[in-house]
Protein backbone atom coordinates (compact mmCIF):
# COMPACT_ATOMS: atom_id res chain seq x y z
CA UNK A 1 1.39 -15.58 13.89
CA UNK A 2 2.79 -12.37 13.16
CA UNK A 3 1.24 -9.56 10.77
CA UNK A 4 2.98 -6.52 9.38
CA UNK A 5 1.71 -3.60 7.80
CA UNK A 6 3.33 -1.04 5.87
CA UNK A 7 1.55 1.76 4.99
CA UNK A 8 1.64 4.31 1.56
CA UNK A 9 1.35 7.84 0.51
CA UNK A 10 -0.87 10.43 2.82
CA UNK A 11 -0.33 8.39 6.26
CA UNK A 12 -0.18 10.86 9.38
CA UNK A 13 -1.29 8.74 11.83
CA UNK A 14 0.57 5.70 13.44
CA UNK A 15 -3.23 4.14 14.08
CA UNK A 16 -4.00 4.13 10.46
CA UNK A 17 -4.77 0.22 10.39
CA UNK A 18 -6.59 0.07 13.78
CA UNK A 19 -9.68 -0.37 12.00
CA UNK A 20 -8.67 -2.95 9.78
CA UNK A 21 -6.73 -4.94 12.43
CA UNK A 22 -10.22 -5.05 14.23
CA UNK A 23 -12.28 -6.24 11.17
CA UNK A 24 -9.24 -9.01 10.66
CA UNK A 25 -9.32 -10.23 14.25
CA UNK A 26 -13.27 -10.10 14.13
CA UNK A 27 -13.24 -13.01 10.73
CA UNK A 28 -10.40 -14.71 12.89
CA UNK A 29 -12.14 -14.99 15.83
CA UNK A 30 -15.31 -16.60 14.43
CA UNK A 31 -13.12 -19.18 12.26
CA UNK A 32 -10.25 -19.86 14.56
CA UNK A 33 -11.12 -18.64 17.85
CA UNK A 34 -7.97 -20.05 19.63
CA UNK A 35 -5.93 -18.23 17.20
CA UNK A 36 -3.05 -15.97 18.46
CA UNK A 37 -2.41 -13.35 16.28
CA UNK A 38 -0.13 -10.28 17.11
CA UNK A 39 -0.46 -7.19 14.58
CA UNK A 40 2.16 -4.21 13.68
CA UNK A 41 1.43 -1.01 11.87
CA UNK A 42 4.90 0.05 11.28
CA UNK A 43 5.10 3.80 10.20
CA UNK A 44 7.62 5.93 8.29
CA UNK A 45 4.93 9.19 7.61
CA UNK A 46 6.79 11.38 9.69
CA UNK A 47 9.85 11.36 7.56
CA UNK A 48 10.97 14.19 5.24
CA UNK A 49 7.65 16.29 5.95
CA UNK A 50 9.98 19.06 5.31
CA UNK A 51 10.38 18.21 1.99
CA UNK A 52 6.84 18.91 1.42
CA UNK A 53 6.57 22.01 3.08
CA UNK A 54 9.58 23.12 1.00
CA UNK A 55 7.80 22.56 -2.47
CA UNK A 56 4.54 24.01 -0.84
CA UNK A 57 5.91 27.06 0.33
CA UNK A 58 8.08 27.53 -2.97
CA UNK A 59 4.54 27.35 -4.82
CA UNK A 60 2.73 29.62 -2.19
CA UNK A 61 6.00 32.18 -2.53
CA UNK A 62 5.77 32.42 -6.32
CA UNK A 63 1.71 32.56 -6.46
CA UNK A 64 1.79 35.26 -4.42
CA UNK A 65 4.80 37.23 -6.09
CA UNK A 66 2.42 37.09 -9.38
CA UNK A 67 -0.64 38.05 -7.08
CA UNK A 68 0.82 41.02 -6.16
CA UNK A 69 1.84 42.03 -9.63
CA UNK A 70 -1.56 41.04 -10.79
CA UNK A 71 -3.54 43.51 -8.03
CA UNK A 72 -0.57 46.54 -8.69
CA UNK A 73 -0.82 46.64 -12.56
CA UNK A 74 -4.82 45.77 -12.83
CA UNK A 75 -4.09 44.38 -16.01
CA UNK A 76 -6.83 41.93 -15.54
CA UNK A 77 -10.37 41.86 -13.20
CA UNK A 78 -10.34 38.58 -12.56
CA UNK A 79 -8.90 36.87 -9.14
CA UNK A 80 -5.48 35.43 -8.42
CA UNK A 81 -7.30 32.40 -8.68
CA UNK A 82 -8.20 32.18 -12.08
CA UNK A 83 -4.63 32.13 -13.20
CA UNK A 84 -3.35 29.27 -11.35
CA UNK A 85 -6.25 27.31 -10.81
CA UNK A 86 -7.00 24.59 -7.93
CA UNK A 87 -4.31 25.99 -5.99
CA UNK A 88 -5.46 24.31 -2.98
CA UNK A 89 -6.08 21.07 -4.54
CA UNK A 90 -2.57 20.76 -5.77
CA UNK A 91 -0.88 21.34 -2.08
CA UNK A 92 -3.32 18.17 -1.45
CA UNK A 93 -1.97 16.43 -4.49
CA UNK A 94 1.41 16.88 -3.11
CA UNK A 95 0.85 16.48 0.60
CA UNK A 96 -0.77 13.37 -0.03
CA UNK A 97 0.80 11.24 -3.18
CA UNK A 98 2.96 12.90 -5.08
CA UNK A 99 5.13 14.24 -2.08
CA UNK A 100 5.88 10.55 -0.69
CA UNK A 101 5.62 8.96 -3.86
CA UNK A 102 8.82 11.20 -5.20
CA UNK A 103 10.53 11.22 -2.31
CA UNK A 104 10.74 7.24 -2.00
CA UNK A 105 12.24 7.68 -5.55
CA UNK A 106 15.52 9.26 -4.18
CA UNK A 107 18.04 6.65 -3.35
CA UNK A 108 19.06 7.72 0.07
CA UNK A 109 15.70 9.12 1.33
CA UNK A 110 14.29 5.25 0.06
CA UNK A 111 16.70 3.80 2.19
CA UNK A 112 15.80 5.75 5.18
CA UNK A 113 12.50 4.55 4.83
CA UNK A 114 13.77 1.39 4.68
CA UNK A 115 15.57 1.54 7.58
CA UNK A 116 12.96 2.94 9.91
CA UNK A 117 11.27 -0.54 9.03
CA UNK A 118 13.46 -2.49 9.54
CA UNK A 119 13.96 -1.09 13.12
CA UNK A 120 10.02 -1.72 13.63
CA UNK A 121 10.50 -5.57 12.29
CA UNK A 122 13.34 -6.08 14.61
CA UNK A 123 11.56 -4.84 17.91
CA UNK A 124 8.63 -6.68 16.62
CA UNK A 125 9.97 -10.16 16.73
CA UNK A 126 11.85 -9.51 19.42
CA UNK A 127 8.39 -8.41 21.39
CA UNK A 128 7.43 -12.34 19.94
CA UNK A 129 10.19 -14.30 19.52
CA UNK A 130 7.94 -17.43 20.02
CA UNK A 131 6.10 -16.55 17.05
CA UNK A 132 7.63 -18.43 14.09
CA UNK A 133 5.48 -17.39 11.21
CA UNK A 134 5.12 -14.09 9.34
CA UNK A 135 2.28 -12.14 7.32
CA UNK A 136 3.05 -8.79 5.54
CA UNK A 137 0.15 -6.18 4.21
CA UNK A 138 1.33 -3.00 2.28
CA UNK A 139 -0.69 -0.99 0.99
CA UNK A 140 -0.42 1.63 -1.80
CA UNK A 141 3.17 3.06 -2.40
CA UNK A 142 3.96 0.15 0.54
CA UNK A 143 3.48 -2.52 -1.98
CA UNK A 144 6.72 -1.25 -3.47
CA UNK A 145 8.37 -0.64 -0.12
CA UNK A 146 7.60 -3.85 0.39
CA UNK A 147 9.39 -5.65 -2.99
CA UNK A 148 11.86 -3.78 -2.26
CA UNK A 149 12.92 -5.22 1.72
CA UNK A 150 11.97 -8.70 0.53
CA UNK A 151 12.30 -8.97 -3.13
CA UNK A 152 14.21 -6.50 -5.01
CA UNK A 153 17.46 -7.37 -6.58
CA UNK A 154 18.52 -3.51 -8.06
CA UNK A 155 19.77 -2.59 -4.08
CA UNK A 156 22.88 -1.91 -3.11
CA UNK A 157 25.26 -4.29 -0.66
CA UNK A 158 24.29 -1.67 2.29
CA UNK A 159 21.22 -1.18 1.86
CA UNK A 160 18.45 -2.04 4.85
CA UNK A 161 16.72 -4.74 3.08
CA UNK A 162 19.41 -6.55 2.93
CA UNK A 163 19.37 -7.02 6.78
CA UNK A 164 15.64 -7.36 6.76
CA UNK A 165 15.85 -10.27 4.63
CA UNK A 166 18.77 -11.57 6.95
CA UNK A 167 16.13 -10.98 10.11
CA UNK A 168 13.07 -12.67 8.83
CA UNK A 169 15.34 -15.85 7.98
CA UNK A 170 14.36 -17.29 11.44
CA UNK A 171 10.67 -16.83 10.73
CA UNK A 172 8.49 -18.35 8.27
CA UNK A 173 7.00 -15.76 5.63
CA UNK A 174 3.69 -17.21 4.93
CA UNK A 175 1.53 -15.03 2.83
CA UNK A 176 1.74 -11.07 1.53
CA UNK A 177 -1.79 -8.94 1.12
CA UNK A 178 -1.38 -5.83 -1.08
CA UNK A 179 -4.02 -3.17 -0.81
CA UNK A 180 -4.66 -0.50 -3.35
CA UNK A 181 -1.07 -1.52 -5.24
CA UNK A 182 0.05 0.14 -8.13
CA UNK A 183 2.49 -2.51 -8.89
CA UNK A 184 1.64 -3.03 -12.60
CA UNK A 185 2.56 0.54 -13.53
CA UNK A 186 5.55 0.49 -11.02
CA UNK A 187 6.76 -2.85 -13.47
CA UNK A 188 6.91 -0.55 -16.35
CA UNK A 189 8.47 2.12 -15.11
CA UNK A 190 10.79 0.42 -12.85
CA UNK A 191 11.41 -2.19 -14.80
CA UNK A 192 10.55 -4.59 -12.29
CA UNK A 193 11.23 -8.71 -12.79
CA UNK A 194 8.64 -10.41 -10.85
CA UNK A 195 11.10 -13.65 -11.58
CA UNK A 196 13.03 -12.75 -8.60
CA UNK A 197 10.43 -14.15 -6.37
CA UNK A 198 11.57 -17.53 -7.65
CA UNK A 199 14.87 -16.69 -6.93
CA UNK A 200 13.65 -15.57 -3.23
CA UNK A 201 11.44 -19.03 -2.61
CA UNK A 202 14.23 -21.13 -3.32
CA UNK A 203 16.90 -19.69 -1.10
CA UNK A 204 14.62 -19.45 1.25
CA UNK A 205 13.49 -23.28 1.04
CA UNK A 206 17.06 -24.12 0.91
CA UNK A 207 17.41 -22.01 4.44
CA UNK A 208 14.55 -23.71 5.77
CA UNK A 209 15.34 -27.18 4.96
CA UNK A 210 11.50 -27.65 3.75
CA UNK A 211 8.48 -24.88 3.14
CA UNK A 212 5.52 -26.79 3.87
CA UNK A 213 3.40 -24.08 1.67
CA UNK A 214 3.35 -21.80 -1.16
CA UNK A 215 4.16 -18.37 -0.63
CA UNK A 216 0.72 -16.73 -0.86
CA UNK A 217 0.14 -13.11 -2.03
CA UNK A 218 -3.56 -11.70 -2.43
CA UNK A 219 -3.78 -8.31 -4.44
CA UNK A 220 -7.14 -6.57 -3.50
CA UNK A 221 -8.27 -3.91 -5.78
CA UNK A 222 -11.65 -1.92 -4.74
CA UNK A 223 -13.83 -1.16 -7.62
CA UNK A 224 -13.17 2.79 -7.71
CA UNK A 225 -9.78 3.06 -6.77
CA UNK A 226 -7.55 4.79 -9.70
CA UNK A 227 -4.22 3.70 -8.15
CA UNK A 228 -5.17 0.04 -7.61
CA UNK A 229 -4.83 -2.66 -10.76
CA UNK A 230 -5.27 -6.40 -10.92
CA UNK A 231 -1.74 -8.38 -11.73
CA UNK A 232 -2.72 -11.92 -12.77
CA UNK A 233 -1.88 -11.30 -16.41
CA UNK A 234 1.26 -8.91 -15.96
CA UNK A 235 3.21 -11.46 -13.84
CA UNK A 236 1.63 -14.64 -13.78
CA UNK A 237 4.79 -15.92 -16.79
CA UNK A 238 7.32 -14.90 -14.58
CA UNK A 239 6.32 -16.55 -11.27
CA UNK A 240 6.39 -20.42 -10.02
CA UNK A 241 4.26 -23.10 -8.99
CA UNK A 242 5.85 -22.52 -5.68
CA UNK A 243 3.62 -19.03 -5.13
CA UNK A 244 -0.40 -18.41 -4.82
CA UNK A 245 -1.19 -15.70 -6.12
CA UNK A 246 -4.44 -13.74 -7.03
CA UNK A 247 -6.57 -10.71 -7.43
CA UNK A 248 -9.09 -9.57 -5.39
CA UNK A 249 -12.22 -6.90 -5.92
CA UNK A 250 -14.08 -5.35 -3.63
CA UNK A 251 -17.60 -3.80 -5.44
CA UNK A 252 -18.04 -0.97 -3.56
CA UNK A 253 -19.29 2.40 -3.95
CA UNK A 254 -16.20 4.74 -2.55
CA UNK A 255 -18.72 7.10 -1.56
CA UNK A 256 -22.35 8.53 -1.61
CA UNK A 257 -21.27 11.22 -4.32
CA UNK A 258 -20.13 8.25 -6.76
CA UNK A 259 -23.34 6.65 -6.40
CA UNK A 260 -25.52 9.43 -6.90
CA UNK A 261 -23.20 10.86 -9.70
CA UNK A 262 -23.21 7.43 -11.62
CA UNK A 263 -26.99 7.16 -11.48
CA UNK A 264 -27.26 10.46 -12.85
CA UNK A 265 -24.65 9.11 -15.96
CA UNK A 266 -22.40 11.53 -14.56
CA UNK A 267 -19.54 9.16 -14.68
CA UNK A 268 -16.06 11.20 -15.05
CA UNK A 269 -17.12 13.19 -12.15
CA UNK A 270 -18.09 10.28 -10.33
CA UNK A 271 -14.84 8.67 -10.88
CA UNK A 272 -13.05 12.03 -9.49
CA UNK A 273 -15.48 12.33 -6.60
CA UNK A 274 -14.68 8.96 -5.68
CA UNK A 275 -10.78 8.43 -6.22
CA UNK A 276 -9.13 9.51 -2.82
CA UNK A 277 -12.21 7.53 -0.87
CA UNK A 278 -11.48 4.42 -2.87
CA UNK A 279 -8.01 4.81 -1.88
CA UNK A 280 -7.94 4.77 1.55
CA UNK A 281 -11.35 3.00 1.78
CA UNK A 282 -9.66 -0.40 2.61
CA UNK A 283 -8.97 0.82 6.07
CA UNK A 284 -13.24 2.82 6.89
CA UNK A 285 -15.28 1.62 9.15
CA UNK A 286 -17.52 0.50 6.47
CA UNK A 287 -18.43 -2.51 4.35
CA UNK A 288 -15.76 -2.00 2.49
CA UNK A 289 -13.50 -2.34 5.64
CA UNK A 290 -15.28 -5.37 6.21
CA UNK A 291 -14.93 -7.13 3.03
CA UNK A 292 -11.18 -6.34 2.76
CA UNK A 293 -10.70 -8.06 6.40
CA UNK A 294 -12.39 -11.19 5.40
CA UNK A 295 -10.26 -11.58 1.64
CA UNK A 296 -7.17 -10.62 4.26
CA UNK A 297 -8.64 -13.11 6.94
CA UNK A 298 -9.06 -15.70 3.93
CA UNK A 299 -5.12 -15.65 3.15
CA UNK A 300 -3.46 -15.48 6.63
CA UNK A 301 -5.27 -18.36 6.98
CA UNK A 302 -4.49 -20.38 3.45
CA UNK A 303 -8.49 -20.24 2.84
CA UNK A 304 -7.10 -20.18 -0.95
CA UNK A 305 -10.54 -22.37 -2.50
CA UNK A 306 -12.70 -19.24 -1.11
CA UNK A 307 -10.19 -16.75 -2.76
CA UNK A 308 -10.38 -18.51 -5.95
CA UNK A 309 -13.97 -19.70 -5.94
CA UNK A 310 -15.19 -15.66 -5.18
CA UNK A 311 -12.46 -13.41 -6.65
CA UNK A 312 -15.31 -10.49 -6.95
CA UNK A 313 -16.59 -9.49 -3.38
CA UNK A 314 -20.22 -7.32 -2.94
CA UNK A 315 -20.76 -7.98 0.74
């Protein structure tokens, strides 16, 4: 089989899912161990990191036009940093979510993004063309990346996901793992219509002759992560019998500070301490890391009784 990923916002490095590939392969191994599995971290981080700089150094330029005013009048005592607080936190903010997050917004910079994945797929199964079945993973802003190559119905008659969709007609998409998604907030705002994944089983069966499966998609949410929301509820009226779907939680601690922070009732701190961990914590070397490969392991392998029977996950 063939597994994809497709990474979100604040992704730098092109071995970002090296981790997670090994905790995947690890609950494969002990289950299947004649399995052959052949992974992909496909990467688009690179792009339009001059974008970012731009607004950074726009911010830094003005900050320290008033600075300068600020020391030559003495009007006030107090530091440039009083009066544009968190400076450096908000060059994070934008470095790593709002930055990519905007920038996929823009038509033509989406669909450069798009495009760079779509070269990735196509060397992929090329590098396997014996491998007939498919497995995507996206996670964070990737979940939308994602809709959009296989799903999304809003594109233009040019656009890249057009010809992904074209590509993966000789392989058999099997199941779709979503990590840290924002996709219920993305529904509002985008308006999205989770129908069209009806619309996308049936052409497909048509292609296919016969799909000897459901079209299974696993959401996994960890416990402290701000960006990531269950979507049972939101979309469960506008999909078929013909998909398995289903939330996921992993009950983790991001981080040492959230634990000690909650047991001392500070809990809004805790949950600020603990957002950007809980985030990315689907990929650590950790138990979370662990628990996220076996919910992944349970759906690239149609395990769908565990999934269902144990939707909350402590170890």
């Amino acid at each position: 089989m063939l597994v994809f990923f497709i990474h979100g916002v604040s992704t730098q490095n092109t071995g970002y899912a090296d981790v997670l590939i090994n905790n995947i392969k690890d609950e494969l191994v002990k289950r299947q161990p004649s399995i052959q599995t052949n992974f992909y971290s496909s990467f688009w981080g690179n792009l339009f990191n001059n974008k970012k700089h731009q607004v950074i150094g726009c911010i830094e330029k003005d900050f320290s036009r008033a600075c300068d005013k600020h020391d030559k009048h003495k009007v006030y005592k107090d530091s440039c940093n009083t009066f544009y607080k968190y400076i450096d936190r908000r060059k994070q903010l934008i470095n790593n979510f709002l930055g990519d997050f905007l920038i996929y917004q823009n038509p033509e910079r989406g669909k450069a993004i798009r495009r760079v994945i779509l070269g990735q797929l196509n060397q992929f199964i090329e590098d396997h063309s014996d491998c007939k079945q498919i497995h995507f993973i996206a996670h964070s802003l990737g979940s939308l990346i994602l809709w959009d190559l296989l799903f999304s119905d809003t594109l233009t008659s040019d656009d890249p996901a057009l010809f992904f969709r074209k590509k993966l007609n000789q392989l058999d998409i099997v199941s779709i793992t979503t990590l840290g998604s924002p996709l219920l907030f993305l529904k509002q705002m985008l308006d999205i219509d989770f129908s069209t994944l009806n619309s996308f089983i049936n052409k497909y069966s048509e292609a296919h002759s016969i799909v000897s499966h459901k079209l299974r998609w696993v959401n996994i949410i960890h416990s402290s992560d701000l960006i990531a929301y269950p979507l049972k509820a939101a979309i469960e009226d506008e999909i078929g019998s013909q998909i398995f779907f289903c939330d996921q939680y992993v009950w983790q601690y991001a981080n040492a500070a959230e634990k000690t922070l909650r047991n001392l009732g500070q809990f809004d701190l805790a949950m600020v301490v603990a957002a950007e961990d809980a985030h990315s914590s689907y990929f650590a070397n950790n138990l979370d890391g662990a628990i996220t490969g076996r919910i992944i392991a349970n759906n690239l392998l149609g395990e769908t009784k565990k999934l269902v029977e144990r939707p909350v996950n402590r170890e």
